[in-house]
C-alpha atoms as a PDB file:
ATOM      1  CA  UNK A   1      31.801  86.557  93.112  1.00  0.00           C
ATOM      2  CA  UNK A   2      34.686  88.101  94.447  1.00  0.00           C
ATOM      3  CA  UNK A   3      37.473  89.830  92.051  1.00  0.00           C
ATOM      4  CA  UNK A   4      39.490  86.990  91.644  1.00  0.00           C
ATOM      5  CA  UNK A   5      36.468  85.867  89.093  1.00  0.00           C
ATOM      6  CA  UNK A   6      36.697  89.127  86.873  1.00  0.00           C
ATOM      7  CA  UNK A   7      38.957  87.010  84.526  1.00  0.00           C
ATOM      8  CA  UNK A   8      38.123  83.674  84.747  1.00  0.00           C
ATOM      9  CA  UNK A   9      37.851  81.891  81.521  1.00  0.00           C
ATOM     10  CA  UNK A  10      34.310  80.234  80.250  1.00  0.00           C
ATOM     11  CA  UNK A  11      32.975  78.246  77.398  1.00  0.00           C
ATOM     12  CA  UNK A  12      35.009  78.204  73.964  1.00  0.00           C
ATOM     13  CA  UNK A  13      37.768  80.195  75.980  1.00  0.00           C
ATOM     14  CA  UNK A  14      38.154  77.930  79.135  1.00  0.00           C
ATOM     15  CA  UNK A  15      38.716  75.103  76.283  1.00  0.00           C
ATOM     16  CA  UNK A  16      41.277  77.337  74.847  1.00  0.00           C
ATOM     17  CA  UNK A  17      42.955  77.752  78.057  1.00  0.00           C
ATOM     18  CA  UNK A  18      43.266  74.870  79.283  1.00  0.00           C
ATOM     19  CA  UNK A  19      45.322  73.535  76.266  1.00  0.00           C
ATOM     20  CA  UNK A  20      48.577  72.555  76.393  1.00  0.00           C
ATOM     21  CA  UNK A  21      49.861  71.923  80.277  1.00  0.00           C
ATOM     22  CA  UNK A  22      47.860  71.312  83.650  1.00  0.00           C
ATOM     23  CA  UNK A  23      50.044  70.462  86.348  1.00  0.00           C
ATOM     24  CA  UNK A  24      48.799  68.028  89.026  1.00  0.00           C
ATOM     25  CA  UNK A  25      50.310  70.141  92.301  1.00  0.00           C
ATOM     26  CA  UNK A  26      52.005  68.072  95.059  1.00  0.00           C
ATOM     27  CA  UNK A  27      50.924  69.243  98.699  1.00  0.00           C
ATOM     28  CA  UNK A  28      54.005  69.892 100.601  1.00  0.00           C
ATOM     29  CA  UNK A  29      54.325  68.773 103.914  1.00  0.00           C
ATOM     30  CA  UNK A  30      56.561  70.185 106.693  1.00  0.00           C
ATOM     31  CA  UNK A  31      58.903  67.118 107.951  1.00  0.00           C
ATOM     32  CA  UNK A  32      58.165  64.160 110.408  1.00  0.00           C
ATOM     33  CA  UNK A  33      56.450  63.950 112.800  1.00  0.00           C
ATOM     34  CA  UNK A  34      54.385  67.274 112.176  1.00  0.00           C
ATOM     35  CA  UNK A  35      53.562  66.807 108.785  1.00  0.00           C
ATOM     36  CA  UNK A  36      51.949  70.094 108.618  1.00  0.00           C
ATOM     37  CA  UNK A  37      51.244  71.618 105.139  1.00  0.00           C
ATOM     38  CA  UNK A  38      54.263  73.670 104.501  1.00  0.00           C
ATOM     39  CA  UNK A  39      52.199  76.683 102.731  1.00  0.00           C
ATOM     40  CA  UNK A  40      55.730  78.540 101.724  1.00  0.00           C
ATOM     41  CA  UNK A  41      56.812  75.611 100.087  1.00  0.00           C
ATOM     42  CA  UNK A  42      53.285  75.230  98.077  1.00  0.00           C
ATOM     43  CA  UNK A  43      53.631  79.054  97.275  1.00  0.00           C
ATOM     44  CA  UNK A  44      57.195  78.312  95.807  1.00  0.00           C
ATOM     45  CA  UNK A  45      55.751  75.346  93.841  1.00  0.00           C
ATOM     46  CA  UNK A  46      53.135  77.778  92.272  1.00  0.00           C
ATOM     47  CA  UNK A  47      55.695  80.219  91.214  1.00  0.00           C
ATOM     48  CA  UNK A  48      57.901  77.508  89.803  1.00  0.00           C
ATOM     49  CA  UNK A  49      55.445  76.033  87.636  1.00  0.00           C
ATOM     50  CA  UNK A  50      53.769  79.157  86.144  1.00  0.00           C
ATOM     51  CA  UNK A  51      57.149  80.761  84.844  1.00  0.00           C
ATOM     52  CA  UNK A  52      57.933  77.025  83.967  1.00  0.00           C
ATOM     53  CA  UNK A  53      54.916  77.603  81.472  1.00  0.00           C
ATOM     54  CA  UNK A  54      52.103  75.569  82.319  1.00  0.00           C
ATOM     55  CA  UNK A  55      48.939  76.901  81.548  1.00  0.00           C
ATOM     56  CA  UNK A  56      46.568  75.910  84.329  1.00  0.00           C
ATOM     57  CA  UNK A  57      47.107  74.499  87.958  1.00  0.00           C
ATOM     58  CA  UNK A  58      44.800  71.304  89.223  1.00  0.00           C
ATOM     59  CA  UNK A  59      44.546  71.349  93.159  1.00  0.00           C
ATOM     60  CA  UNK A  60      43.121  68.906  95.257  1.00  0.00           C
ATOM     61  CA  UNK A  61      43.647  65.547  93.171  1.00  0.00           C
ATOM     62  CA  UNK A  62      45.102  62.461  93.891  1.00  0.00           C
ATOM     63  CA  UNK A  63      49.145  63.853  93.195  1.00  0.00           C
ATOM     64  CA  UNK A  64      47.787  66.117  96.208  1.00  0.00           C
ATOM     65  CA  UNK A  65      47.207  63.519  98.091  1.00  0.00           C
ATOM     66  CA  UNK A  66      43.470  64.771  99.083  1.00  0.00           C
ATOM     67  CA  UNK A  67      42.040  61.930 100.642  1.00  0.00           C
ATOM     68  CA  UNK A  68      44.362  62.525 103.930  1.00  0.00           C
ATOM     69  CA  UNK A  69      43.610  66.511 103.923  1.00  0.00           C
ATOM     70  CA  UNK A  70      40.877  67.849 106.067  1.00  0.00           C
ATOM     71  CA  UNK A  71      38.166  70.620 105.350  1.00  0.00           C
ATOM     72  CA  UNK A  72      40.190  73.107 106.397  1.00  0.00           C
ATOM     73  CA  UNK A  73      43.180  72.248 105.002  1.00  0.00           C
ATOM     74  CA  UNK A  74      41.766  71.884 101.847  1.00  0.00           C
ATOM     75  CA  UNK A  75      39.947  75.610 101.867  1.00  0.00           C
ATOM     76  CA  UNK A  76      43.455  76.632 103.002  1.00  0.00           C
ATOM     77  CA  UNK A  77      45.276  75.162  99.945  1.00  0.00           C
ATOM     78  CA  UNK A  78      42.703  76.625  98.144  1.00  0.00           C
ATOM     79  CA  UNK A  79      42.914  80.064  99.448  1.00  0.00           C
ATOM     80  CA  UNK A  80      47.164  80.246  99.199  1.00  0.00           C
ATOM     81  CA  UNK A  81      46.976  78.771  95.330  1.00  0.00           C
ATOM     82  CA  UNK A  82      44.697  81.145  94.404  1.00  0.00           C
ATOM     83  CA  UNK A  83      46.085  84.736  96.218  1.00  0.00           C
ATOM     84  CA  UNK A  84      49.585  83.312  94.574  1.00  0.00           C
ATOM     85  CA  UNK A  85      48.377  82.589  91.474  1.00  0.00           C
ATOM     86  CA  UNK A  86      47.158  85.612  91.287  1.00  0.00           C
ATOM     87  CA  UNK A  87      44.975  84.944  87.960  1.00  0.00           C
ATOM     88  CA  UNK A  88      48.146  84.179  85.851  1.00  0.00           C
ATOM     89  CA  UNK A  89      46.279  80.492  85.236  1.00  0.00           C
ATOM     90  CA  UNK A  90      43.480  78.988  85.467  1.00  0.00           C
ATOM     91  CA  UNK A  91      42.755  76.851  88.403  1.00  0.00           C
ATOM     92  CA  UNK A  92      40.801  73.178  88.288  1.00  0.00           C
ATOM     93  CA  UNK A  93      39.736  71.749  91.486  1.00  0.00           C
ATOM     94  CA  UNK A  94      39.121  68.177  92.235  1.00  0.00           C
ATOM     95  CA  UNK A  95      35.703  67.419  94.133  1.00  0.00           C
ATOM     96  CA  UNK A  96      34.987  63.587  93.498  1.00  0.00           C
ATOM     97  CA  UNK A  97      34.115  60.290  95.851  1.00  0.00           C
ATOM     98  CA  UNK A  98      32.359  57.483  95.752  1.00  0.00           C
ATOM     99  CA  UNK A  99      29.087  59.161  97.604  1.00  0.00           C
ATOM    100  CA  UNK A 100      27.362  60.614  94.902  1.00  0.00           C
ATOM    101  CA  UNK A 101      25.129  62.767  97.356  1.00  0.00           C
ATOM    102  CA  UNK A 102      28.324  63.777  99.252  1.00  0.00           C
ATOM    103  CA  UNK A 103      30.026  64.796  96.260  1.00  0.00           C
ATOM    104  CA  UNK A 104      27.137  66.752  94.976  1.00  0.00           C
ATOM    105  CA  UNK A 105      26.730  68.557  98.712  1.00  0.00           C
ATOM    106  CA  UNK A 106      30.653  69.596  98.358  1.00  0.00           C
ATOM    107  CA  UNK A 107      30.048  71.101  95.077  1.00  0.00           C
ATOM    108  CA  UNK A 108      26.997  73.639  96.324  1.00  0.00           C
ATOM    109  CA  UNK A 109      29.222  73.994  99.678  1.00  0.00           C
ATOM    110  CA  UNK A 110      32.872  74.539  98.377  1.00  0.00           C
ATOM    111  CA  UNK A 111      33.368  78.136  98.065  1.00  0.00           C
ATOM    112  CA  UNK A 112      35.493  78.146  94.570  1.00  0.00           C
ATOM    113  CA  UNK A 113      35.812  81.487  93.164  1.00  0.00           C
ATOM    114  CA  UNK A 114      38.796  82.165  91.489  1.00  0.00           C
ATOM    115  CA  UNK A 115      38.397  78.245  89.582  1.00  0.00           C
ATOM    116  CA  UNK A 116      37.626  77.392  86.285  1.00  0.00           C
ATOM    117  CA  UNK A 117      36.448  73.612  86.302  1.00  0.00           C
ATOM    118  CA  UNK A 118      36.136  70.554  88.591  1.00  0.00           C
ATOM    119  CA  UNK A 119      37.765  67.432  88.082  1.00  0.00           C
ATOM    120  CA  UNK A 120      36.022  64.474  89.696  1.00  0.00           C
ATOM    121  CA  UNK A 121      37.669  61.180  89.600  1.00  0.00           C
ATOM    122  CA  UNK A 122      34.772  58.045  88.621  1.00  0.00           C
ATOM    123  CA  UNK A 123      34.044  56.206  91.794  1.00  0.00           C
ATOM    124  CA  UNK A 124      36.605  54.103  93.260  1.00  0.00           C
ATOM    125  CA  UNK A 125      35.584  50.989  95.369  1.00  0.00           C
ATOM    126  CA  UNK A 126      31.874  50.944  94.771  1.00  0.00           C
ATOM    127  CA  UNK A 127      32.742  49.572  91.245  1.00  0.00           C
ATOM    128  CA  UNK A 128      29.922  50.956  89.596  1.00  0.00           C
ATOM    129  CA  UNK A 129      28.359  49.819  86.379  1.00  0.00           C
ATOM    130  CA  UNK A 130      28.708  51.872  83.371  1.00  0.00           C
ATOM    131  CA  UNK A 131      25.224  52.967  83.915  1.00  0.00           C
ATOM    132  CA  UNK A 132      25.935  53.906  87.277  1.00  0.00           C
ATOM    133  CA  UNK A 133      28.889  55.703  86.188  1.00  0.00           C
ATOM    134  CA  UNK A 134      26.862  58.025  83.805  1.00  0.00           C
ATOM    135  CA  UNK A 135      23.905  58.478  86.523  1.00  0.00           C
ATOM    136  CA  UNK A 136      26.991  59.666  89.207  1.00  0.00           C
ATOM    137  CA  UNK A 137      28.132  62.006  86.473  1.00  0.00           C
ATOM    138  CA  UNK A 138      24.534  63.626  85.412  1.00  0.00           C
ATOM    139  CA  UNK A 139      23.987  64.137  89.239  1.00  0.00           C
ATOM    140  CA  UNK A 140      26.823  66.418  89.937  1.00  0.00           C
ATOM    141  CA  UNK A 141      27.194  68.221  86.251  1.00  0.00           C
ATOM    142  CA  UNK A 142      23.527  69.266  87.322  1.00  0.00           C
ATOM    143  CA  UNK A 143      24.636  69.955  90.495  1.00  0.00           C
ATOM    144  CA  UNK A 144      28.128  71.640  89.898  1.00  0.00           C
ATOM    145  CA  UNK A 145      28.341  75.682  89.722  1.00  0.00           C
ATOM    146  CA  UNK A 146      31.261  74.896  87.483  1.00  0.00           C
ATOM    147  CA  UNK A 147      32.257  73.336  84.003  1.00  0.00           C
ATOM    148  CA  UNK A 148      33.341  69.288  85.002  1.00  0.00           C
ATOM    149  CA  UNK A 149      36.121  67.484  83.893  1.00  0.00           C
ATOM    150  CA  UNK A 150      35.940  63.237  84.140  1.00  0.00           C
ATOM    151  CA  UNK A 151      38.515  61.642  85.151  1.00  0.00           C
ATOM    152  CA  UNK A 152      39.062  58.049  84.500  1.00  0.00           C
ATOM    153  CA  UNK A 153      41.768  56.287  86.360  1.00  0.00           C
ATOM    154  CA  UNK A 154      41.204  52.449  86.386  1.00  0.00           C
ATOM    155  CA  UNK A 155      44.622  51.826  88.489  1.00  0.00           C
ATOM    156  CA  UNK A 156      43.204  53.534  91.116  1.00  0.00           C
ATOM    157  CA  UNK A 157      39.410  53.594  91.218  1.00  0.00           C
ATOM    158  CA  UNK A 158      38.952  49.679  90.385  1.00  0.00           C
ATOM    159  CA  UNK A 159      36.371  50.435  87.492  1.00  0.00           C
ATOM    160  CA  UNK A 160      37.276  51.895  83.730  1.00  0.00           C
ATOM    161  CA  UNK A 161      35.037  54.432  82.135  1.00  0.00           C
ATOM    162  CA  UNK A 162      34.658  52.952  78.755  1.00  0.00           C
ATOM    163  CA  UNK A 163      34.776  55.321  75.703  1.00  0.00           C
ATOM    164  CA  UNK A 164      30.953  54.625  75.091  1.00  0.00           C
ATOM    165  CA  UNK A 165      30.407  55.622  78.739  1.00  0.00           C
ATOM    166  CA  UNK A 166      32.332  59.170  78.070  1.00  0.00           C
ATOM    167  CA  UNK A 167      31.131  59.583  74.736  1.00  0.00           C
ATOM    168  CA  UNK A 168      27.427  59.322  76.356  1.00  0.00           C
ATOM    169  CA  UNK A 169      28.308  62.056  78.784  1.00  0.00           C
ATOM    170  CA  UNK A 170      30.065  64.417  76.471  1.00  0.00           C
ATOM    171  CA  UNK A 171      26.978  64.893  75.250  1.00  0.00           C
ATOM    172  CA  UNK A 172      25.882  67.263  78.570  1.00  0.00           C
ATOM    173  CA  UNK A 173      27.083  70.407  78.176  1.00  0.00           C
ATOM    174  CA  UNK A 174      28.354  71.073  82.015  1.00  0.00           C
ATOM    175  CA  UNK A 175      30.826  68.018  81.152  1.00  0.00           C
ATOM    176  CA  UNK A 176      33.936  70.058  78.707  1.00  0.00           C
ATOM    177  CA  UNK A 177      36.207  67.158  78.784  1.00  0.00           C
ATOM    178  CA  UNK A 178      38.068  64.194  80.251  1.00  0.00           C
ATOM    179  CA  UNK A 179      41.407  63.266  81.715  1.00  0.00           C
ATOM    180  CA  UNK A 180      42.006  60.069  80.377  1.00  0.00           C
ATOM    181  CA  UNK A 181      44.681  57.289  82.689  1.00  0.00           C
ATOM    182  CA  UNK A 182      42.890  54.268  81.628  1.00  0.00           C
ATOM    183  CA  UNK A 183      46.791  53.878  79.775  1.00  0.00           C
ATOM    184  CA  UNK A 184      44.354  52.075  76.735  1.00  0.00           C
ATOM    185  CA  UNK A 185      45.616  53.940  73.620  1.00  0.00           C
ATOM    186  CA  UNK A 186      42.441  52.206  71.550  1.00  0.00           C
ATOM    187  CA  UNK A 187      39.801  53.369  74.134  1.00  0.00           C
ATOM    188  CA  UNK A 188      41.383  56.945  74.371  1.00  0.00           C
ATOM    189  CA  UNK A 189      41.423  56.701  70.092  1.00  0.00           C
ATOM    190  CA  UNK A 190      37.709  55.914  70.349  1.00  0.00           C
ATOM    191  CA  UNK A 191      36.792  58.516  72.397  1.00  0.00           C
ATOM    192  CA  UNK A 192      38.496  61.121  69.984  1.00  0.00           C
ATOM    193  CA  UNK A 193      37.166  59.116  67.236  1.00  0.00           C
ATOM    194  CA  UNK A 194      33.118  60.036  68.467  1.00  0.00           C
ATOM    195  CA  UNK A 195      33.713  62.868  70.852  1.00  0.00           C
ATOM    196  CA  UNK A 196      31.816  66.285  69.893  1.00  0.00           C
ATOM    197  CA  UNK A 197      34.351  68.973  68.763  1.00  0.00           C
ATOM    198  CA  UNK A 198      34.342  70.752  71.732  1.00  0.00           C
ATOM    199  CA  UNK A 199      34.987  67.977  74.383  1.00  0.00           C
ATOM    200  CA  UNK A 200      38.470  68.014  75.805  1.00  0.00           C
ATOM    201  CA  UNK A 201      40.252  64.935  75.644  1.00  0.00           C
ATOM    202  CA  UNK A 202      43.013  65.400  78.153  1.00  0.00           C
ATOM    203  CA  UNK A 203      46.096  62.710  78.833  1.00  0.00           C
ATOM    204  CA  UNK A 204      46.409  61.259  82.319  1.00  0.00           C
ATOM    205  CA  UNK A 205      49.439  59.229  81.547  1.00  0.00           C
ATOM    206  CA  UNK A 206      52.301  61.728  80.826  1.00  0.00           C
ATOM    207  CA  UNK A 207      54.509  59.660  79.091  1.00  0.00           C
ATOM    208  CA  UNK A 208      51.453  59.036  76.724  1.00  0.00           C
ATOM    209  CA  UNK A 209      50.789  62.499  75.741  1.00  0.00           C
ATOM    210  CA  UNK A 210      52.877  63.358  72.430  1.00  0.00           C
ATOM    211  CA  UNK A 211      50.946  59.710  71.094  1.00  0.00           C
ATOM    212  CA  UNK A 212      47.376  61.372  72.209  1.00  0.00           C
ATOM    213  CA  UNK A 213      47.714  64.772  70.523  1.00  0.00           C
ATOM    214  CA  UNK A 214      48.471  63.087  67.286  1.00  0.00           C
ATOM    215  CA  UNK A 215      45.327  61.453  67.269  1.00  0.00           C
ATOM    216  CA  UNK A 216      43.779  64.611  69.342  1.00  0.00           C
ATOM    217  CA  UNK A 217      44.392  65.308  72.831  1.00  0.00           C
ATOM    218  CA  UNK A 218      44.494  68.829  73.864  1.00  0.00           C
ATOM    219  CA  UNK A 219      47.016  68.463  76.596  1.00  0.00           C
ATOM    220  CA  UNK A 220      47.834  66.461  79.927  1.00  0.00           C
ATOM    221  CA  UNK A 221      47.291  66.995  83.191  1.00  0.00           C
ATOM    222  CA  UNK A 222      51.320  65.727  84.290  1.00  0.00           C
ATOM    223  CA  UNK A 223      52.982  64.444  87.558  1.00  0.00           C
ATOM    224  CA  UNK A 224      55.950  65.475  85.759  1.00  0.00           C
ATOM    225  CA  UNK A 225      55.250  68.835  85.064  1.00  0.00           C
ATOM    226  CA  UNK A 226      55.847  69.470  89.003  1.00  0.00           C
ATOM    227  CA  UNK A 227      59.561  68.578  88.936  1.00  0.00           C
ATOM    228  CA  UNK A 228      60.073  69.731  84.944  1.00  0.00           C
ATOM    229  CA  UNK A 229      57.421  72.241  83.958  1.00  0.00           C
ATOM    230  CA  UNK A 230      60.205  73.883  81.177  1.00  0.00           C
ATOM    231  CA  UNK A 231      60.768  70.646  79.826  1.00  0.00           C
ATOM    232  CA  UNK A 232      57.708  68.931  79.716  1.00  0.00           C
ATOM    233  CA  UNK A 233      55.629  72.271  78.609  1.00  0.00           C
ATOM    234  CA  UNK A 234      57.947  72.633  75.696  1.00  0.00           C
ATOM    235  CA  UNK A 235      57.204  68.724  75.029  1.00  0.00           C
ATOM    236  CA  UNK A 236      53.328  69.372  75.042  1.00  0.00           C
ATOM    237  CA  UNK A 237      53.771  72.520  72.939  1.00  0.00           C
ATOM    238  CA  UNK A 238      55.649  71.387  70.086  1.00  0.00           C
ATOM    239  CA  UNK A 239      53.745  67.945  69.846  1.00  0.00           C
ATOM    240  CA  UNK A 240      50.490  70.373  69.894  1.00  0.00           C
ATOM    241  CA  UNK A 241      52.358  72.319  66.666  1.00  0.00           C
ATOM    242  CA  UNK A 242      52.505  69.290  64.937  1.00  0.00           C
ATOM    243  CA  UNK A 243      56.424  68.831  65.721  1.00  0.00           C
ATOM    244  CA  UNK A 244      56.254  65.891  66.579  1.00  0.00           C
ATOM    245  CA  UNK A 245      60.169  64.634  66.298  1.00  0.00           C
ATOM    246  CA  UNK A 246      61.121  67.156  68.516  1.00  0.00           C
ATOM    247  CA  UNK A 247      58.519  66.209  71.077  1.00  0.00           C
ATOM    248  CA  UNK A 248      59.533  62.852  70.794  1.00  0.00           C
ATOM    249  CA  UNK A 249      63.012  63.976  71.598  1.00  0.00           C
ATOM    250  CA  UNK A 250      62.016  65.474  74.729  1.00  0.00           C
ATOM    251  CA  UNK A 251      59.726  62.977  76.068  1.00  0.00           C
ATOM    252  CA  UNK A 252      62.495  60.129  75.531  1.00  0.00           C
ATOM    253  CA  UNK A 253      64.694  61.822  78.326  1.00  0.00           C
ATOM    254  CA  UNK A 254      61.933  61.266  80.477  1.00  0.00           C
ATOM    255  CA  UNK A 255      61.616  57.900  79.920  1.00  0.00           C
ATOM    256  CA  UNK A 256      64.103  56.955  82.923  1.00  0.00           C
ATOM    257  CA  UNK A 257      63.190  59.043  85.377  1.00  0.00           C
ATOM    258  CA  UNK A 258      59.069  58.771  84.895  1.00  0.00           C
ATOM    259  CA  UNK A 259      58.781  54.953  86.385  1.00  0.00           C
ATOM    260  CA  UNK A 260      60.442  56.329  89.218  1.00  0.00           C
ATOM    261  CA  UNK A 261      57.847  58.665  90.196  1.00  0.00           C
ATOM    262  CA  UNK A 262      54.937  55.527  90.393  1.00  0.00           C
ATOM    263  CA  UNK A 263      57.148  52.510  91.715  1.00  0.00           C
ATOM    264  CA  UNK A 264      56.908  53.492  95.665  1.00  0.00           C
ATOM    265  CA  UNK A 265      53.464  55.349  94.578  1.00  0.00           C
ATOM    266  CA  UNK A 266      52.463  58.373  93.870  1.00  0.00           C
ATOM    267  CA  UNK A 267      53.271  61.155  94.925  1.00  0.00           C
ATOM    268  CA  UNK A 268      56.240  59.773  96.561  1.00  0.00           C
ATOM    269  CA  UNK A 269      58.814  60.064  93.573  1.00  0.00           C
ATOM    270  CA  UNK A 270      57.885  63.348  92.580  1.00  0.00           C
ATOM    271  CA  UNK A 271      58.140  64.797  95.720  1.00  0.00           C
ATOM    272  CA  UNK A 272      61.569  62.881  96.240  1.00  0.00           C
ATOM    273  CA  UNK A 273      62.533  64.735  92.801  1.00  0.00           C
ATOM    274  CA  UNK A 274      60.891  68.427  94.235  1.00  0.00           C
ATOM    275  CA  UNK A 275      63.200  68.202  97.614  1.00  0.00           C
ATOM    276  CA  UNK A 276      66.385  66.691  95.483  1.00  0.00           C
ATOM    277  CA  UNK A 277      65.857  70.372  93.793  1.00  0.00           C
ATOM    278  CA  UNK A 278      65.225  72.101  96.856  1.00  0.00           C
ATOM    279  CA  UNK A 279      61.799  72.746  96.451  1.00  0.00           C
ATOM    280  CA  UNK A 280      60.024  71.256  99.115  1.00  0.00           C
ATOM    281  CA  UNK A 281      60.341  68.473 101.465  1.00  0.00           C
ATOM    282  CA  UNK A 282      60.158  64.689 100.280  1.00  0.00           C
ATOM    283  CA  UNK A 283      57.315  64.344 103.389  1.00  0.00           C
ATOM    284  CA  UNK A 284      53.961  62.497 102.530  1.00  0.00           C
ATOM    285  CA  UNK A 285      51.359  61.226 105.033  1.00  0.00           C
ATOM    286  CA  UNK A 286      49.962  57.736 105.816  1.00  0.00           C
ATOM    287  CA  UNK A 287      49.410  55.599 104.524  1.00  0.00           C
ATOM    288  CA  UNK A 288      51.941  56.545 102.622  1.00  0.00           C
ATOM    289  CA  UNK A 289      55.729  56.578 103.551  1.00  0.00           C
ATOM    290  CA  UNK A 290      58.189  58.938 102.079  1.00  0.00           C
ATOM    291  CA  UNK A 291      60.592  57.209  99.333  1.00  0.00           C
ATOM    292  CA  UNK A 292      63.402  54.977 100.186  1.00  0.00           C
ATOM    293  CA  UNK A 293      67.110  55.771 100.238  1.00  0.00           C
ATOM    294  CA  UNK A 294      67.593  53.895  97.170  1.00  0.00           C
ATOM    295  CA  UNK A 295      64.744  55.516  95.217  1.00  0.00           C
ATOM    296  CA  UNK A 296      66.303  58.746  96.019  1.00  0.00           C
ATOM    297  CA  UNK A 297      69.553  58.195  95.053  1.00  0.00           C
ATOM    298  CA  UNK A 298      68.299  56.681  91.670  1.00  0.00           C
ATOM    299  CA  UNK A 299      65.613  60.345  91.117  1.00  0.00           C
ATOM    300  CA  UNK A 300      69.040  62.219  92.614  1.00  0.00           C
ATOM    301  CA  UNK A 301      71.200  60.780  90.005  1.00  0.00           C
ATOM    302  CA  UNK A 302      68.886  61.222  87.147  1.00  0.00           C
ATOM    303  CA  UNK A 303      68.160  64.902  88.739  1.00  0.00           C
END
C-alpha cells in the first residue's frame, strides 16, 4: 500500500469515523455536448464539503451517477478525490451490480488504496430473493479487500432488503454496516432493534435522519450534504448529541428544498442547486437530462 494508507481508519475506529456525515459526491460534468468530467469542479466540490464538516466522502454511487462512467473515468475520479482529499476523510467507494461474479472480479481488480469501505447497492433488476440477497453479499464480503457497507435502496433496485435479511448478514464481520433508503421507519427500527453493537446503521433518506439517530443511526450518507454540508452536518451533529429540538429546527428548513432534488431524479436537483452556487455545472448524462427551467428557478429561489 502506498502512503495514502498510513492513516486509514480500521475496525472500532473506521466505525468511529464514519459517524456523523458521508456525503454522496455529485460527478461534475463539463457542459453540452462534451460532457466531459470537469475534474476542477470535482476538486472544488471536495474542498467545499470537507471544511463544510462532513466526515467521510462516498464516490462512485448512484448521486455520482456511476452507471454512465467508464473504467477509466472511474479510476480517474478516484485518483483526483483522493490526492485532494488528501487524508482529511475517509473515503467509501461504491463497487455493486447485479453480476455477483462481476462485482466480486472489480473488488480484487479496483486498485483502492487510500479507501476505507465499499458500499455495494443489493441487486437491482434481477430481483433476487432474500436468500439470494444474503448469498450475493457473503460472496463479495469474502471477496472484498475492504470493510462493506449494504446498501438497500428499494426505489431503485426493485427488491427491499428486509431487516431479517441485514440482521443475518451483520453477523459477518467484513459487513460494518448498512445505508438504509428503504424510507420504512419500522424495518430500519427493527434492524437497530437486533443489530450487533458494532453494525452501523446508516440513513439513506436525509430528511429521515434526526428520526433514525433517536432510535440509533450513526449518521447518513446525504444528497444534501453536497449543496449544504454546514447546515446539514450541524443537523446530524446535534441530533447525534441528543439535541434533538435544535436538529429538528434545522432539518425543517430543508423540508422545501429536499423534494426538489428527487422530482426530475437524482442527481439532477442537486446539481441544479451546486451550479445556482457556482460550484459546478448543472450537466448530467443520458439518460438523464439536466433540470428544467422551472425546477431551477424554484432550487434558485429557495437557494
Amino acid at each position: 500500500m502506498d502512503k495514502l494508507d498510513s492513516r486509514l481508519p480500521s475496525g472500532n475506529t473506521l466505525r468511529t469515523a464514519l459517524r456523523g456525515t458521508g456525503v454522496a459526491l455529485v460527478t461534475p460534468f463539463t457542459a453540452a455536448p462534451d460532457h466531459s468530467i470537469d475534474y476542477a469542479a470535482l476538486r472544488r466540490l471536495v474542498d467545499f464539503t470537507i471544511e463544510g464538516g462532513v466526515e467521510y466522502l462516498v464516490i462512485n454511487g448512484t448521486t455520482a451517477e456511476s452507471p454512465t462512467l467508464t473504467e477509466d473515468e472511474r479510476k480517474g475520479i478516484l485518483d483526483v478525490v483522493r490526492q485532494q482529499t488528501k487524508n482529511r476523510v475517509p473515503l467509501v467507494y461504491g463497487i455493486g451490480g447485479n453480476n455477483t461474479a462481476a462485482v466480486e472480479e472489480q473488488l480484487r481488480t479496483t486498485e483502492l488504496a487510500g479507501v476505507s469501505a465499499i458500499l455495494s447497492v443489493s441487486p437491482a433488476y434481477n430481483k433476487p430473493s432474500q436468500a439470494g440477497i444474503v448469498q450475493h453479499y457473503l460472496r463479495l464480503a469474502e471477496a472484498s479487500p475492504l470493510p462493506i457497507l449494504l446498501y438497500n435502496v428499494p426505489g431503485r433496485t426493485m427488491s427491499n432488503m428486509t431487516a431479517a435479511t441485514t440482521l443475518r448478514l451483520a453477523q459477518h464481520p467484513n459487513i460494518i454496516g448498512i445505508k438504509e433508503a428503504s424510507g420504512n421507519l419500522e424495518q430500519c427500527m427493527a434492524i437497530a432493534a437486533g443489530k450487533p453493537k458494532n453494525f452501523m446503521l446508516i440513513s439513506g433518506e436525509d430528511t429521515f435522519t434526526t428520526s433514525m439517530i433517536s432510535f440509533g443511526a450513526e449518521g447518513v450518507i446525504s444528497v444534501l450534504a453536497n449543496a449544504f454540508p454546514h447546515r446539514f452536518t450541524d443537523m446530524v451533529r446535534q441530533a447525534l448529541a441528543g439535541n434533538y429540538a435544535a436538529a429538528s429546527k434545522l432539518l425543517f428548513g430543508f423540508l422545501d428544498i429536499n423534494p426538489l432534488m428527487y422530482e426530475e431524479s437524482n442527481p439532477v436537483g442537486v446539481k441544479a442547486a451546486l451550479e445556482g452556487l457556482g460550484l459546478c455545472s448543472g450537466a448530467v448524462r443520458l439518460p438523464l437530462i439536466e433540470a428544467s427551467s422551472g425546477l431551477k428557478e424554484r432550487i434558485q429561489k429557495l437557494l
